[in-house]
Protein backbone atom coordinates (compact mmCIF):
# COMPACT_ATOMS: atom_id res chain seq x y z
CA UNK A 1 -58.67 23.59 -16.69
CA UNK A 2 -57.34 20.09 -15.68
CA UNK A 3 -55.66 19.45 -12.57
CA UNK A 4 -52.24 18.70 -14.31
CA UNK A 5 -52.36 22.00 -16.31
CA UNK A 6 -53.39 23.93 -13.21
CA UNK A 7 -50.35 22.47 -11.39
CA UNK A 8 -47.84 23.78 -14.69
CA UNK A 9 -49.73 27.66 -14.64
CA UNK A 10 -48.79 28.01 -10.66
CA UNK A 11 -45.04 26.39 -11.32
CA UNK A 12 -44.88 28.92 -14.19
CA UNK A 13 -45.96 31.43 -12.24
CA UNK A 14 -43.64 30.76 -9.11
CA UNK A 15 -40.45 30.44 -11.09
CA UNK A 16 -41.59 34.11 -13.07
CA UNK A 17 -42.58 35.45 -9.67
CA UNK A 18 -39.11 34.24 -7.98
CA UNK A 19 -37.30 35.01 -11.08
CA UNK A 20 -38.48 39.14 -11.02
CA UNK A 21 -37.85 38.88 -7.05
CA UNK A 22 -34.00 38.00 -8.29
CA UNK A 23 -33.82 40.41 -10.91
CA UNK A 24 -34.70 43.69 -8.61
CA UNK A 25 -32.87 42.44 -5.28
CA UNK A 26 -32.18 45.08 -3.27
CA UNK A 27 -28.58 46.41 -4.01
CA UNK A 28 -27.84 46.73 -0.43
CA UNK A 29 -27.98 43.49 0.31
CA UNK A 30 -25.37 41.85 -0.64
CA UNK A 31 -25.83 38.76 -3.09
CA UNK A 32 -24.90 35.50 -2.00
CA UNK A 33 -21.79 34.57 -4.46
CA UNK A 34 -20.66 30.95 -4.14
CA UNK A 35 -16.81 30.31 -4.55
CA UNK A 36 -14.67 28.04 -5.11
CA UNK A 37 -13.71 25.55 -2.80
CA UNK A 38 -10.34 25.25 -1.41
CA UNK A 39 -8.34 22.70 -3.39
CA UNK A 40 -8.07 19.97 -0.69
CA UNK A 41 -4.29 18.75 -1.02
CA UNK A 42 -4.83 14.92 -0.93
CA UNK A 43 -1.12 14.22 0.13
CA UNK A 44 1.60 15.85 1.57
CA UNK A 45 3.31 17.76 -1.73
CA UNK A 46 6.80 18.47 -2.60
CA UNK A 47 9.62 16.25 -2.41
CA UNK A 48 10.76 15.81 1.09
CA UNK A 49 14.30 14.32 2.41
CA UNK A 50 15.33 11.81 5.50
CA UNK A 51 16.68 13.26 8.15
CA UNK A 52 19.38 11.00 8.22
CA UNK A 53 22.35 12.06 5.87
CA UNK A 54 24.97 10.72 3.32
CA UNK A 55 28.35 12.53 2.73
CA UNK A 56 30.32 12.76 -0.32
CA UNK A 57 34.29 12.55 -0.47
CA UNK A 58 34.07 16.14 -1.69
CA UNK A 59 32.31 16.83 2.15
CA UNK A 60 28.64 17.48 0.03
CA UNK A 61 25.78 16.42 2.32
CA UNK A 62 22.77 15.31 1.02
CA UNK A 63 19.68 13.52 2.38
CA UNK A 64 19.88 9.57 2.60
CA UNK A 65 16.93 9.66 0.75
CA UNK A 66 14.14 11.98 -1.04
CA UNK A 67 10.39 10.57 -1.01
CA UNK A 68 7.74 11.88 -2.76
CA UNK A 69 3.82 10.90 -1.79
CA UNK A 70 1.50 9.74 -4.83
CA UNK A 71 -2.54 9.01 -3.48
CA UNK A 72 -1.42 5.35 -3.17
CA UNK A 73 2.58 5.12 -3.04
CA UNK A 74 5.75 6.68 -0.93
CA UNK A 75 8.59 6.53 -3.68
CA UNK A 76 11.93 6.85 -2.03
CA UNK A 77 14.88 7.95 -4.58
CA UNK A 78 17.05 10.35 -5.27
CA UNK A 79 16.84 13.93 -6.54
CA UNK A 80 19.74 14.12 -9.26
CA UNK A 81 20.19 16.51 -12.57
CA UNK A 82 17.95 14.47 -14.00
CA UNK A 83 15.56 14.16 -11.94
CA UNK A 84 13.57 12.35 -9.25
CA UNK A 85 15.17 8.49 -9.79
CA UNK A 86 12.77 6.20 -7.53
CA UNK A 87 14.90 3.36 -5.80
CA UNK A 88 12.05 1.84 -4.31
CA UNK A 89 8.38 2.32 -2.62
CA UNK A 90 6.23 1.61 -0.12
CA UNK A 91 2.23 1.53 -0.23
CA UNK A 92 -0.14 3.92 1.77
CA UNK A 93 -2.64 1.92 3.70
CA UNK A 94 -4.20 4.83 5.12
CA UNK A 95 -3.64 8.65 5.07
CA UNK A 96 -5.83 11.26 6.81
CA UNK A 97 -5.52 15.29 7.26
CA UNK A 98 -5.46 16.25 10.94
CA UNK A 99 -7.62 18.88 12.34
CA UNK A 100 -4.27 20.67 12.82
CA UNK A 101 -3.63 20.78 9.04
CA UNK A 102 -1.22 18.01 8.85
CA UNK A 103 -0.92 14.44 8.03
CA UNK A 104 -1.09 11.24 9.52
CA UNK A 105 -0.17 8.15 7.25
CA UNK A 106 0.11 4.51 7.64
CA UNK A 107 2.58 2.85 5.51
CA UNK A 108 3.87 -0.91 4.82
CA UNK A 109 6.68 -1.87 3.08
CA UNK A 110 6.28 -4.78 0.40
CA UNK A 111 7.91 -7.13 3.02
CA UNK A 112 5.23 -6.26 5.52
CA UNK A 113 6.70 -3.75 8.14
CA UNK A 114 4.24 -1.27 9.19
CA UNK A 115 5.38 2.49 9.79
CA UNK A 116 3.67 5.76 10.55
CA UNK A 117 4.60 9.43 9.04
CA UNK A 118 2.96 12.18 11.04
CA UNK A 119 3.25 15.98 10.92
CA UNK A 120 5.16 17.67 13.61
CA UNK A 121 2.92 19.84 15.71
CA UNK A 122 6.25 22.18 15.88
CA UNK A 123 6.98 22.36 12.14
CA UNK A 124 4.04 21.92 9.43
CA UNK A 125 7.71 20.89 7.02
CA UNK A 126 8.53 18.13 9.09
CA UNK A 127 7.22 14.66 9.14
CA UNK A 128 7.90 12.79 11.93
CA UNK A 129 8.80 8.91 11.65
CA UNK A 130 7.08 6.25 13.63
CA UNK A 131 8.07 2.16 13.02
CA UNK A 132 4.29 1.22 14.21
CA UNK A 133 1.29 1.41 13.78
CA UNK A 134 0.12 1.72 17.35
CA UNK A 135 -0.04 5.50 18.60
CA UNK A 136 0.24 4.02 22.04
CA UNK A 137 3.56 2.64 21.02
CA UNK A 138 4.68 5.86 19.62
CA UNK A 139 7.09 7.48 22.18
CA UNK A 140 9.30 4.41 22.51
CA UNK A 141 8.92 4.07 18.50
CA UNK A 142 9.79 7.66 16.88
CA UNK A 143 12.93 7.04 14.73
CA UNK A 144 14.44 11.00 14.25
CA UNK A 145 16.64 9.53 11.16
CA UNK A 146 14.25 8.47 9.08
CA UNK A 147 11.66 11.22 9.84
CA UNK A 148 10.84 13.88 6.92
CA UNK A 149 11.66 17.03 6.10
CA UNK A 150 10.45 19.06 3.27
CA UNK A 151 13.38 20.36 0.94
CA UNK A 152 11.21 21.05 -2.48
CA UNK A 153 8.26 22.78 -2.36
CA UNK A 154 5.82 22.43 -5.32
């Protein structure tokens, strides 16, 4: 027998020998079942509404604003009856999941102004507005109008 064909009899052998030992596992030891992993949620989902408010003559309040997050884009519109109507947008430069859960994501406008959203370590549905970029800068920089709050779940 030849050194090559020796080599495919034991690998023949091993994956028989390993394929019986799978065959009669012991049924009290529980089999190793891989799942599914968690679906990762890439950005923050729903449509979510400024904290800041307009008013209707009728006395309806609404949000200033709704957003919604694509993997590149914040689109800022308005929920109506038909529809999410985008008024404008602004692009993600960066956007990471905390350890906490939540969010953290830079944002520039297409004039150049640099903002921060961030999840609220007191409510997972809030997203709290920072006009920096600097986390240093961030107590003298939180802007409570134009921070987030979710309104539409997906």
């Amino acid at each position: 027998m030849t050194t090559t064909g020796l080599l495919m009899t034991l690998l023949l052998c091993a994956c028989a020998a390993k394929k019986e030992t799978a065959d009669s596992a012991d049924p009290a030891v529980p089999s190793i079942v891989e799942e599914e992993p968690e679906k990762e949620i890439s950005v923050p989902e729903g449509t979510w509404g400024t904290a800041s408010m307009g008013y209707e003559a009728d006395g309806t309040v609404y949000p200033e604003y709704h957003a919604r997050f694509t993997d590149t884009k914040i689109l800022y519109g308005h929920e109506t009856k038909a529809g999410f109507e985008e008024d404008h947008s602004d692009s993600i430069s960066r956007l990471e999941r905390t350890e906490e859960g939540g969010f953290r994501i830079w944002a520039q406008t297409p004039e150049g102004h640099r903002y921060t959203y961030r999840t609220s370590g007191e409510d997972p549905d809030v997203l709290e507005y920072y006009d920096t970029w600097d986390e240093e800068e961030f107590p003298e920089m939180y802007r409570g109008g134009a921070s987030l709050w979710r309104v539409i779940s997906d």
